[in-house]
N, C-alpha and C. Protein backbone atom coordinates (compact mmCIF):
# COMPACT_ATOMS: atom_id res chain seq x y z
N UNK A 1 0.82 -1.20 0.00
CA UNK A 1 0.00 0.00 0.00
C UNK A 1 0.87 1.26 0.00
N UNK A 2 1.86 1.52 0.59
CA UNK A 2 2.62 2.78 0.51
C UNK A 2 3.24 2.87 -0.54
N UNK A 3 3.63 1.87 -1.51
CA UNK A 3 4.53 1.75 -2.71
C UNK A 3 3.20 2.70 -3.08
N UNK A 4 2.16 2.41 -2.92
CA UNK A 4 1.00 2.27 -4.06
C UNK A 4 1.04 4.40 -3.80
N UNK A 5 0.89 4.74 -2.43
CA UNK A 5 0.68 5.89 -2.40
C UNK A 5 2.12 6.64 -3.11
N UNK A 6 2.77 6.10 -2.25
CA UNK A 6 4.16 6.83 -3.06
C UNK A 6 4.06 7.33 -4.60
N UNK A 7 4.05 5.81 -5.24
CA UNK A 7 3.61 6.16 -6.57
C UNK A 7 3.09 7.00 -7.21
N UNK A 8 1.58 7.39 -6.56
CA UNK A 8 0.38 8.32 -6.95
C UNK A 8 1.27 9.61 -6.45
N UNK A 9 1.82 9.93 -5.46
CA UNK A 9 2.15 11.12 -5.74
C UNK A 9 3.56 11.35 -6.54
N UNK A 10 4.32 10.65 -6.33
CA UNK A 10 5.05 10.78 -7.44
C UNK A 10 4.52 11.51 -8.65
N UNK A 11 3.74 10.69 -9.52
CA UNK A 11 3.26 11.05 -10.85
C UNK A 11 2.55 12.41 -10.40
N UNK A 12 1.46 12.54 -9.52
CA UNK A 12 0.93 13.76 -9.20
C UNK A 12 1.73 14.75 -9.13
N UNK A 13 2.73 14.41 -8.54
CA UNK A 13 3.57 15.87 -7.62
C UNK A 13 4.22 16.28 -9.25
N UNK A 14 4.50 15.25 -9.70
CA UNK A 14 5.53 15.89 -11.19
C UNK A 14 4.84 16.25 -12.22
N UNK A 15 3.35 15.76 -12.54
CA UNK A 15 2.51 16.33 -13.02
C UNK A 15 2.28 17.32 -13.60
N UNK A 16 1.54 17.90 -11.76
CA UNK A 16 1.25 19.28 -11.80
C UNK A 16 -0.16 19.37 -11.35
N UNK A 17 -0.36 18.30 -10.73
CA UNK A 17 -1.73 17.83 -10.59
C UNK A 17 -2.60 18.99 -9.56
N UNK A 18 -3.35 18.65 -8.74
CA UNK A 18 -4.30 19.48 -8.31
C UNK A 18 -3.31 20.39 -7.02
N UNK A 19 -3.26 21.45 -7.38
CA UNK A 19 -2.65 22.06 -6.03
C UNK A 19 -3.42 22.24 -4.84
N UNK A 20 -4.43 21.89 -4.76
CA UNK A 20 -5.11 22.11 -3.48
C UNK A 20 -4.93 21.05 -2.24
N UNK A 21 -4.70 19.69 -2.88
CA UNK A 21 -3.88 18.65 -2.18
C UNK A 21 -2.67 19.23 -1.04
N UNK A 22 -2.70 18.96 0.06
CA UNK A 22 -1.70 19.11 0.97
C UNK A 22 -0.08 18.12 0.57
N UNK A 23 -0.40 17.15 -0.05
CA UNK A 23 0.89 16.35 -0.15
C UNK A 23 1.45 16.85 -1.29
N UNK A 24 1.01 17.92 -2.24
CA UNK A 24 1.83 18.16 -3.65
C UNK A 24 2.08 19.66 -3.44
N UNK A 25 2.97 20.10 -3.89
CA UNK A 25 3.28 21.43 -3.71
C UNK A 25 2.46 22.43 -5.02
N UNK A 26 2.15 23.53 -4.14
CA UNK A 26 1.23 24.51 -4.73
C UNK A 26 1.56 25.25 -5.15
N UNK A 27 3.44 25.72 -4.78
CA UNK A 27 3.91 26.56 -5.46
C UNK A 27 5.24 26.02 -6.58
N UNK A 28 5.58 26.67 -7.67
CA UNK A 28 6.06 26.49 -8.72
C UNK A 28 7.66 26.63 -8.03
N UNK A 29 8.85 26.03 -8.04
CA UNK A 29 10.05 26.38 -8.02
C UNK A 29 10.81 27.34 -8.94
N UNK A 30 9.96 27.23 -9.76
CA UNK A 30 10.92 27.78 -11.12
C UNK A 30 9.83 29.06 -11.18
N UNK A 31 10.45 30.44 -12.04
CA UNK A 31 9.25 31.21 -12.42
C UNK A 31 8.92 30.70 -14.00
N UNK A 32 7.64 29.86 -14.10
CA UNK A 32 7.18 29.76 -15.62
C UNK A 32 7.34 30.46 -16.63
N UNK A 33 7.13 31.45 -16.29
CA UNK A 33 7.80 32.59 -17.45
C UNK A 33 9.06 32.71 -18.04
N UNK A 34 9.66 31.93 -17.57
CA UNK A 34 11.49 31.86 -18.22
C UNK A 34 11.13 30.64 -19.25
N UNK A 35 11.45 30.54 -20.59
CA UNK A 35 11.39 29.57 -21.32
C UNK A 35 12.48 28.85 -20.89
N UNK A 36 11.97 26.87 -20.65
CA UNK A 36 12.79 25.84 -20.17
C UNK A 36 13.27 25.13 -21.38
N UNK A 37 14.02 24.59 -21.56
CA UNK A 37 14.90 24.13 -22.49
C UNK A 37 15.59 22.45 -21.91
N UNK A 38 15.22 21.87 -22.64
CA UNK A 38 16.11 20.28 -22.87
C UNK A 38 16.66 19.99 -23.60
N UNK A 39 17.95 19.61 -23.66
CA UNK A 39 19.05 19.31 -24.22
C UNK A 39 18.60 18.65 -25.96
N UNK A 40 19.03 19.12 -26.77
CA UNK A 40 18.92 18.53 -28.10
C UNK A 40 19.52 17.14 -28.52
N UNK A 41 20.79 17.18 -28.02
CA UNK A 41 22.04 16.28 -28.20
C UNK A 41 21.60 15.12 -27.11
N UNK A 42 20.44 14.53 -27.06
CA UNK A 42 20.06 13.44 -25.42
C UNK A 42 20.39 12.21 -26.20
N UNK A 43 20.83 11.19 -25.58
CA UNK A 43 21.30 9.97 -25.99
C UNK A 43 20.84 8.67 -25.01
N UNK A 44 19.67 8.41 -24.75
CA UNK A 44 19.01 7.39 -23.94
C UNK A 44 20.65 6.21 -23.29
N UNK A 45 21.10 5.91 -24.21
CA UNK A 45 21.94 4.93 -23.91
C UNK A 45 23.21 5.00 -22.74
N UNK A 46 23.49 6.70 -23.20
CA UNK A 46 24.35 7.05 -22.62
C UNK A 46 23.69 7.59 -21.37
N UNK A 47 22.96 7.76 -21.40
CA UNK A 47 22.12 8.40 -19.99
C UNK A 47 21.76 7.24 -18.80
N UNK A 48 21.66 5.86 -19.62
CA UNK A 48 21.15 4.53 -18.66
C UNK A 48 22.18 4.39 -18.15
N UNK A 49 22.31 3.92 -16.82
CA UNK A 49 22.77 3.63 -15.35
C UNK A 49 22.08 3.89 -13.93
N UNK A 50 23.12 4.30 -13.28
CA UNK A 50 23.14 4.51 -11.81
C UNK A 50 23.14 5.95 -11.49
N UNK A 51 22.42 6.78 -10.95
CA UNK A 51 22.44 8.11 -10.76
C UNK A 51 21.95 8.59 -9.69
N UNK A 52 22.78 9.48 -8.94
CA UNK A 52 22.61 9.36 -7.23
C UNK A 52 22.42 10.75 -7.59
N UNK A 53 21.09 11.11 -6.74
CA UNK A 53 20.29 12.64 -6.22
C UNK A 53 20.97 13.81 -5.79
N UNK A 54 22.07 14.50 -6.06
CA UNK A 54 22.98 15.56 -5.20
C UNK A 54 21.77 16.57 -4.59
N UNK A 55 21.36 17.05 -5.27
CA UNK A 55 20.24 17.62 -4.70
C UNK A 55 18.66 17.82 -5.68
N UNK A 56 17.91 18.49 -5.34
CA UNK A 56 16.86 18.70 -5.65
C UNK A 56 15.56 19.14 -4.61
N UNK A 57 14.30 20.03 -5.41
CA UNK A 57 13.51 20.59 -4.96
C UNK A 57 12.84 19.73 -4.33
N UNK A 58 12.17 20.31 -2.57
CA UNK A 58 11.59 19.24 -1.60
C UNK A 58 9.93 19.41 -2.43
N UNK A 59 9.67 18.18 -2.54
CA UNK A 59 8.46 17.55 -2.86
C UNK A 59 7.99 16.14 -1.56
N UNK A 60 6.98 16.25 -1.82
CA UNK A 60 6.26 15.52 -0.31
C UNK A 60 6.69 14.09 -0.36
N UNK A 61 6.70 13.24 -1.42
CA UNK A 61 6.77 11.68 -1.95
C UNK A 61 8.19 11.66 -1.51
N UNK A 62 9.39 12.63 -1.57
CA UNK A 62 10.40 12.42 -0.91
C UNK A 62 11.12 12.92 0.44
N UNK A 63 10.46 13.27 1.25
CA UNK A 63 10.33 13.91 2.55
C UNK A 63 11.10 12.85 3.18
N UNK A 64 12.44 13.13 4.18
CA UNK A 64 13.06 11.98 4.82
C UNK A 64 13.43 11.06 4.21
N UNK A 65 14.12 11.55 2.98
CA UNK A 65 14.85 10.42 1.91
C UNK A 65 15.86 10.78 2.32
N UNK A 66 16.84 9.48 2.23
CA UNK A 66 18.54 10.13 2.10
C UNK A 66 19.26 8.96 0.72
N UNK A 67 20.09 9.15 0.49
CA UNK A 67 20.87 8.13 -0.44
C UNK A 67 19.58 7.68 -1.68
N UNK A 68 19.29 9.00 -2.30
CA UNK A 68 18.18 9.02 -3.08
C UNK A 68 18.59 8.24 -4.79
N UNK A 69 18.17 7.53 -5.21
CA UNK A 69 19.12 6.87 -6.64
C UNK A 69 18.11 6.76 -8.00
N UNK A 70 18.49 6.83 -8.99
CA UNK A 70 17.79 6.18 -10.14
C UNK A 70 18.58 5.42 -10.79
N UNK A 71 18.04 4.02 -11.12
CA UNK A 71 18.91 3.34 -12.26
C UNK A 71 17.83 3.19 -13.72
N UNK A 72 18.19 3.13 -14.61
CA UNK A 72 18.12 3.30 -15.50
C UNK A 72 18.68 2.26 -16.57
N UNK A 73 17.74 1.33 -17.17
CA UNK A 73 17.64 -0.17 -17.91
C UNK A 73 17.37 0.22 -19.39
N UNK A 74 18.20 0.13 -20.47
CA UNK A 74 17.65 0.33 -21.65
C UNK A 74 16.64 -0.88 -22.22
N UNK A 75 15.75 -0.56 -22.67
CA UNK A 75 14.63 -1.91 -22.87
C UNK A 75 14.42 -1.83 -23.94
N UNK A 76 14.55 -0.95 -25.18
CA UNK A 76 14.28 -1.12 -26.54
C UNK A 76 15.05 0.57 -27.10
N UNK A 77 15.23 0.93 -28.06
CA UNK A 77 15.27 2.07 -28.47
C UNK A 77 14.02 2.99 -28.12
N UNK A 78 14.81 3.79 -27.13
CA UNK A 78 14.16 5.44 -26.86
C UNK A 78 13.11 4.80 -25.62
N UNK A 79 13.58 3.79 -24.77
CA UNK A 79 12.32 3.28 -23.71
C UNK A 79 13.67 2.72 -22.64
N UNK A 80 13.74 3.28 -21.21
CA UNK A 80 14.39 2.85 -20.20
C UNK A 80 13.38 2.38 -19.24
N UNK A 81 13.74 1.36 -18.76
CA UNK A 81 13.40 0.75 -17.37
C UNK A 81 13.86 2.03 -16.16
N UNK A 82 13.04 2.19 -14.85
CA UNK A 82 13.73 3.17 -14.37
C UNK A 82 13.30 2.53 -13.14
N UNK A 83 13.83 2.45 -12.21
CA UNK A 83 14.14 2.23 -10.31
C UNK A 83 14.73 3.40 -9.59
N UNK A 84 13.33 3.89 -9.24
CA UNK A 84 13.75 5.51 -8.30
C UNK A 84 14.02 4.25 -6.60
N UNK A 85 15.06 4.83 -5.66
CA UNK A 85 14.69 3.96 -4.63
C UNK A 85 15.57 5.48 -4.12
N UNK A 86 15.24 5.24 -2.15
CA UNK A 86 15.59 5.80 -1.45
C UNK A 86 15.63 5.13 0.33
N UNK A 87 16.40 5.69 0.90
CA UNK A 87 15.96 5.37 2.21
C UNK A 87 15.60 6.02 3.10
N UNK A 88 14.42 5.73 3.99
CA UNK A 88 13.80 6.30 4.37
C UNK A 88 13.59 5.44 5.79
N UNK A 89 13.59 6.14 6.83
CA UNK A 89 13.81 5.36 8.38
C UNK A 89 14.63 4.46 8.16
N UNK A 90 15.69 4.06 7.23
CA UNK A 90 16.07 3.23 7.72
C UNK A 90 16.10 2.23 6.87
N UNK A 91 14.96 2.16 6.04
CA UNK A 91 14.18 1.22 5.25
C UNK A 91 14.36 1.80 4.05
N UNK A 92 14.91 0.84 2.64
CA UNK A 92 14.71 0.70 1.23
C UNK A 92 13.45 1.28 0.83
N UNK A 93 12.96 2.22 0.47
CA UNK A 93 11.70 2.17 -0.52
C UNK A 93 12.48 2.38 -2.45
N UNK A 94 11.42 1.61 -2.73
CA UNK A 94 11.65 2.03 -4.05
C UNK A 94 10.46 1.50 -5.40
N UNK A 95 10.51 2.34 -6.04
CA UNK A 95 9.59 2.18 -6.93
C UNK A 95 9.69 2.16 -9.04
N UNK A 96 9.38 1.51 -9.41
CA UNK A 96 9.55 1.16 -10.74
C UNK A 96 8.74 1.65 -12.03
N UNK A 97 8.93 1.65 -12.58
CA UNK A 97 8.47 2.18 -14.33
C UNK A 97 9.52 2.29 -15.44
N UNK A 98 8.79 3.05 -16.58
CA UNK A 98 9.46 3.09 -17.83
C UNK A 98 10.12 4.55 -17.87
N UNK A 99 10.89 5.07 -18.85
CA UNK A 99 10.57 6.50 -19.49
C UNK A 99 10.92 6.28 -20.79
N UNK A 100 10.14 6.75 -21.49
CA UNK A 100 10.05 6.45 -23.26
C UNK A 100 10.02 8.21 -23.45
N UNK A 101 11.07 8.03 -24.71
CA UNK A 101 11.76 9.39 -25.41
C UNK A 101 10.95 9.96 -26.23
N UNK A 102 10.18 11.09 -25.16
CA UNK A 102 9.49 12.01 -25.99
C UNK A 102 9.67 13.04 -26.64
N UNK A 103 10.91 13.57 -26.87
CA UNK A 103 11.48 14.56 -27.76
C UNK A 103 12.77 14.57 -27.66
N UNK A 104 13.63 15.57 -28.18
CA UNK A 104 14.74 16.18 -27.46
C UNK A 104 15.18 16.26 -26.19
N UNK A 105 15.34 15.55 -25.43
CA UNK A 105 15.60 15.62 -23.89
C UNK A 105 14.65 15.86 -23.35
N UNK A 106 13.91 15.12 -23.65
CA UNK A 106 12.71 15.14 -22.82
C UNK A 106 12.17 13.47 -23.11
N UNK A 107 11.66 13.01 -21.49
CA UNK A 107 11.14 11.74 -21.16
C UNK A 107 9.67 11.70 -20.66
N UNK A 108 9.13 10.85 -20.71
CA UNK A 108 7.83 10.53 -20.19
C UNK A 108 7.73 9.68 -19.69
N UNK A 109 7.84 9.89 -18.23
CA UNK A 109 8.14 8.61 -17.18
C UNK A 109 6.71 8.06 -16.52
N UNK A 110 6.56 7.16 -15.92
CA UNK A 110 5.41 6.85 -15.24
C UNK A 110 5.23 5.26 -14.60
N UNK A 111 5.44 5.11 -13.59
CA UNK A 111 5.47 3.85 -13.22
C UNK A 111 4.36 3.18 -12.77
N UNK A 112 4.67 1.65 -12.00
CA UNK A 112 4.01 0.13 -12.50
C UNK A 112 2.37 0.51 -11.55
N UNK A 113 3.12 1.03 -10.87
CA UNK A 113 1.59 1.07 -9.67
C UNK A 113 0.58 2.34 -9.80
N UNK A 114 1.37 3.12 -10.95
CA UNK A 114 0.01 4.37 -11.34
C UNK A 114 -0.39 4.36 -12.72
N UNK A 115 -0.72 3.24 -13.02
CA UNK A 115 -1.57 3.34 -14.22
C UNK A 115 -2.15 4.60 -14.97
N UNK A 116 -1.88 4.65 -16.04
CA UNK A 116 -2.36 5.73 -17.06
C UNK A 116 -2.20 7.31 -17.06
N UNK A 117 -1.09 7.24 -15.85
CA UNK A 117 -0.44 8.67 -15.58
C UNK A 117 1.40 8.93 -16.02
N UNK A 118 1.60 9.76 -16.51
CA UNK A 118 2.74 9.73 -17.11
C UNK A 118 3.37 11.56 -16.95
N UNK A 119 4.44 10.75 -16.72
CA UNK A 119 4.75 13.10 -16.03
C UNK A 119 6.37 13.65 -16.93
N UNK A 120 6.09 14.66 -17.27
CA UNK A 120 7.29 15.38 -18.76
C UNK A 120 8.59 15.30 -17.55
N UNK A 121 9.98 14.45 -17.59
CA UNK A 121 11.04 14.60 -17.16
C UNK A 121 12.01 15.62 -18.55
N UNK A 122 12.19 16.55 -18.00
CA UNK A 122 13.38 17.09 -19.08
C UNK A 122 14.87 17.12 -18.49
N UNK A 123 15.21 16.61 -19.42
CA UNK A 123 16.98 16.78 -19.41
C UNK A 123 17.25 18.23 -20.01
N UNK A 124 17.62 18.82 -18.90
CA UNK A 124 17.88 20.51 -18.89
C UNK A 124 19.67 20.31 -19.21
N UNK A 125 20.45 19.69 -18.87
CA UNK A 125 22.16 19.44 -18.90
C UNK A 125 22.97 18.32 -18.75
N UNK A 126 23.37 17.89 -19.60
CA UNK A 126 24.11 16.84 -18.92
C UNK A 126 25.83 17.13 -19.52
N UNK A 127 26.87 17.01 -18.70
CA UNK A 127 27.87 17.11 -19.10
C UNK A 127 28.53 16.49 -20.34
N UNK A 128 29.84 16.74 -20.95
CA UNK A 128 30.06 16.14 -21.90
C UNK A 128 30.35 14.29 -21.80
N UNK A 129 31.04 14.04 -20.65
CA UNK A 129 30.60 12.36 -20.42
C UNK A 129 29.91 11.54 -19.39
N UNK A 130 28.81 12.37 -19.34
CA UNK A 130 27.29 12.10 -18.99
C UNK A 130 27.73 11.32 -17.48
N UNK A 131 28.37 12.83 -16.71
CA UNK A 131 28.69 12.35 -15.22
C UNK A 131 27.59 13.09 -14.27
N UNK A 132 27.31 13.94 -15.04
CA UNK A 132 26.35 15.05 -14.37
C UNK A 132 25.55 15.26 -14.90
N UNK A 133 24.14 15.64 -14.27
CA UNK A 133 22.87 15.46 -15.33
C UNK A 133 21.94 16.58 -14.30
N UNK A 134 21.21 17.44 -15.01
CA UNK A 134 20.49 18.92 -14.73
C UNK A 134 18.61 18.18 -15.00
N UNK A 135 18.08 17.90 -14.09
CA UNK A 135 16.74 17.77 -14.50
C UNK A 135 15.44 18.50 -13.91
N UNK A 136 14.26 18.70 -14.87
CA UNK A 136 13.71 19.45 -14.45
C UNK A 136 11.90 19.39 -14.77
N UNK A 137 10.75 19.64 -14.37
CA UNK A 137 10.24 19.78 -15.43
C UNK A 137 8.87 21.02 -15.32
N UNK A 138 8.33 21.19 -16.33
CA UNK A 138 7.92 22.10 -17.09
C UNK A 138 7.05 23.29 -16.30
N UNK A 139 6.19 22.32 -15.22
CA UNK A 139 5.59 22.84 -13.68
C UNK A 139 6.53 23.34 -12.79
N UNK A 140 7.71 23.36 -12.86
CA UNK A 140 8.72 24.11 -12.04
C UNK A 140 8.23 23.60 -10.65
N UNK A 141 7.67 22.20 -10.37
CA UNK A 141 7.25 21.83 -9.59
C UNK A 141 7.99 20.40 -8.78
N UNK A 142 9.59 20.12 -9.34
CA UNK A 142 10.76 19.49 -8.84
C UNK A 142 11.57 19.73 -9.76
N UNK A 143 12.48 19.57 -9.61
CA UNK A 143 14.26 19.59 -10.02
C UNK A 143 14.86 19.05 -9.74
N UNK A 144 15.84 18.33 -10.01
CA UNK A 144 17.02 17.36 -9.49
C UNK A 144 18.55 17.83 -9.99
N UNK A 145 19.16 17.59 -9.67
CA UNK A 145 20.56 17.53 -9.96
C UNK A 145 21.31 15.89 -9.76
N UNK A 146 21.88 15.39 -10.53
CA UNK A 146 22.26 13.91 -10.27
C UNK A 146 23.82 14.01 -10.54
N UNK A 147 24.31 12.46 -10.41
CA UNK A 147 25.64 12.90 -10.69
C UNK A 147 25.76 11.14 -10.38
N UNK A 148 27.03 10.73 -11.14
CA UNK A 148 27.35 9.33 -11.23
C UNK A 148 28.19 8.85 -10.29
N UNK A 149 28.82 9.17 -9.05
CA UNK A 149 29.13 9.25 -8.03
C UNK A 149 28.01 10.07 -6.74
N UNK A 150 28.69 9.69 -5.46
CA UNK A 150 27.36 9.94 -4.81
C UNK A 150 28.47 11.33 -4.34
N UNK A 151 29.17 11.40 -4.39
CA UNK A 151 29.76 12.85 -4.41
C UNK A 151 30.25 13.70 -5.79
N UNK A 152 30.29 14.84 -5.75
CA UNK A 152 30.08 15.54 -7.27
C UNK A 152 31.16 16.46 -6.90
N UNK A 153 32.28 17.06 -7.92
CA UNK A 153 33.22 17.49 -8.03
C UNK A 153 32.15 19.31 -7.85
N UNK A 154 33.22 19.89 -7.05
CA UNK A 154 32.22 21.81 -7.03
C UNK A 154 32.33 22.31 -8.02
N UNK A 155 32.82 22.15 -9.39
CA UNK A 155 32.91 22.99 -10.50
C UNK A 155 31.47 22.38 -11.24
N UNK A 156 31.39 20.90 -11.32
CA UNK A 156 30.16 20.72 -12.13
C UNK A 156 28.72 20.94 -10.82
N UNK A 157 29.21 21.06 -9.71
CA UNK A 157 27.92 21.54 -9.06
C UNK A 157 27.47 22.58 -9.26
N UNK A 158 28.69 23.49 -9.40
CA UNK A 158 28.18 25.21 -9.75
C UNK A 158 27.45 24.78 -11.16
N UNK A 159 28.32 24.23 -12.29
CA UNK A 159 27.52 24.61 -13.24
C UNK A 159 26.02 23.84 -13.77
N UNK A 160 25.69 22.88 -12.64
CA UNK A 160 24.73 22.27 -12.74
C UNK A 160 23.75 23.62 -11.72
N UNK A 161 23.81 23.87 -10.91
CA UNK A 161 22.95 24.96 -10.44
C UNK A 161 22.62 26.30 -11.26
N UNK A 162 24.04 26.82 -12.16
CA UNK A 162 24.25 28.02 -13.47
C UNK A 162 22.88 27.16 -14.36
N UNK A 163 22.77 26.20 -14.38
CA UNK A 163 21.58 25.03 -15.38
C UNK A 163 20.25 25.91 -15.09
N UNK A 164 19.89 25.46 -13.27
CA UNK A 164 18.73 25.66 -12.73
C UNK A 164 18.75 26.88 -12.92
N UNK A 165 19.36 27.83 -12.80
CA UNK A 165 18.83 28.77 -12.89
C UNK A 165 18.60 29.73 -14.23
N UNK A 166 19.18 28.93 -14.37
CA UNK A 166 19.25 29.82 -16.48
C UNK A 166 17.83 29.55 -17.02
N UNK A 167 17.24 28.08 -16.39
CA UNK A 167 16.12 27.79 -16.84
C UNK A 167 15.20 28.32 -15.63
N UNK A 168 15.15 28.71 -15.00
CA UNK A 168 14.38 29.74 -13.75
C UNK A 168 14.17 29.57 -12.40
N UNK A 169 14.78 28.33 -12.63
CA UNK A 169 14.65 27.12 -10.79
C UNK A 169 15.33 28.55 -10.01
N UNK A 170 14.49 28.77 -8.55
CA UNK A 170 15.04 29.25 -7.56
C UNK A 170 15.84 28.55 -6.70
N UNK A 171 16.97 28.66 -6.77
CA UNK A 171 18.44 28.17 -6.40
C UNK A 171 18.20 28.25 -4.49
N UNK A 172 17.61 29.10 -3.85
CA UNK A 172 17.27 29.26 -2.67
C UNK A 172 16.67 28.54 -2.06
N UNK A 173 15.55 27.56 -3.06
CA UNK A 173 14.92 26.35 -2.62
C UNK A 173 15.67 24.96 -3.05
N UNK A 174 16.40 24.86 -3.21
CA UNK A 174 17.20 23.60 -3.53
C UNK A 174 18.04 23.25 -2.43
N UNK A 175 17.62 21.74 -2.35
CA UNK A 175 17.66 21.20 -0.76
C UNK A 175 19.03 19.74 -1.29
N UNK A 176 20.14 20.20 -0.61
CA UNK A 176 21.18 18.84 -1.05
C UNK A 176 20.77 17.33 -0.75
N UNK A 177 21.18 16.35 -1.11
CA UNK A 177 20.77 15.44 -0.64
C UNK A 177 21.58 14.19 -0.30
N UNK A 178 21.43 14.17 1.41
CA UNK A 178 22.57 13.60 2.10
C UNK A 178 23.14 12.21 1.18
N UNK A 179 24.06 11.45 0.77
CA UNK A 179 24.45 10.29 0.52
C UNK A 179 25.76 10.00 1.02
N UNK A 180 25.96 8.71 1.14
CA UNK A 180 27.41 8.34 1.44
C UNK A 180 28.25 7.55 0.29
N UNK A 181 29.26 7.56 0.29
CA UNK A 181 30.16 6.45 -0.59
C UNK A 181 29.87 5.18 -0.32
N UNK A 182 30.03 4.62 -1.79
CA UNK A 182 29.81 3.52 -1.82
C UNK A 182 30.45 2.27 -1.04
């Protein structure tokens, strides 16, 4: 049952779904008015792996996460398997779906336990050998920053935050996110 809620807000919260809900956030991170941009040059293949959370905007579905991860399964051309997991008290949660390549750096993710809901992931940056990755999407309603180590060198952190904010993310709300070495 909590996979099941998790899930639902997941897709909700990234959505954009009803703001009147207490568990999804009502206000936008980003100002909408800045045109957002995803990477042209996106390469599914090169993007599949292991990708640990450095930081990103607090949304409710991840409240008391630490060692936050996505892996990422290529399953056919332009379609990844994806495993968001985190820990939380203590305890593994984690949850599963696809994201199939809906444009230019841009994904359409949606997993096993929310049927018929699917939410715009954009690839806002990713470095030249896809160590660091800028994500965002269109509701300015989460952001992530990832990175292929669970620690990230400070030059590509700055310029992964120079990302968020070029595309309008308020840098003031971006919350790090604790992990340890492997």
């Amino acid at each position: 049952m909590q996979k099941l809620l998790t899930a639902a807000l997941v897709a909700f919260s990234i959505s954009g779904c009803s703001s009147e809900n207490p568990l999804i956030p009502a206000a936008s991170y980003r100002d909408t008015a800045v045109n957002m941009s995803s990477i042209a040059l996106f390469d599914p293949a090169e993007y599949a792996g292991r990708w640990y959370e450095i930081a990103s905007y607090p949304v409710p579905f991840q409240q008391g996460c630490t060692q936050t991860q996505a892996v990422y399964t290529p399953r056919s051309p332009g379609v990844l398997d994806v495993r968001n997991s985190c820990l939380r008290d203590g305890k593994l949660q984690s949850i599963a779906g696809e994201a199939r390549l809906a444009g230019p750096g841009r994904l359409a993710v949606s997993f096993d336990t929310v049927p018929f809901l699917t939410a715009p992931y954009w690839v806002l940056w990713v470095d030249e050998g896809y160590r660091t990755a800028v994500v965002g999407v269109p509701s300015g309603r989460a952001g992530w920053i990832l990175n292929r180590d669970p620690q990230i060198p400070d030059d590509r952190l700055e310029a992964a935050k120079e990302i968020l904010l070029f595309n309008g993310y308020d840098l003031a709300e971006l919350q790090m996110t604790p992990q340890v070495a492997p």
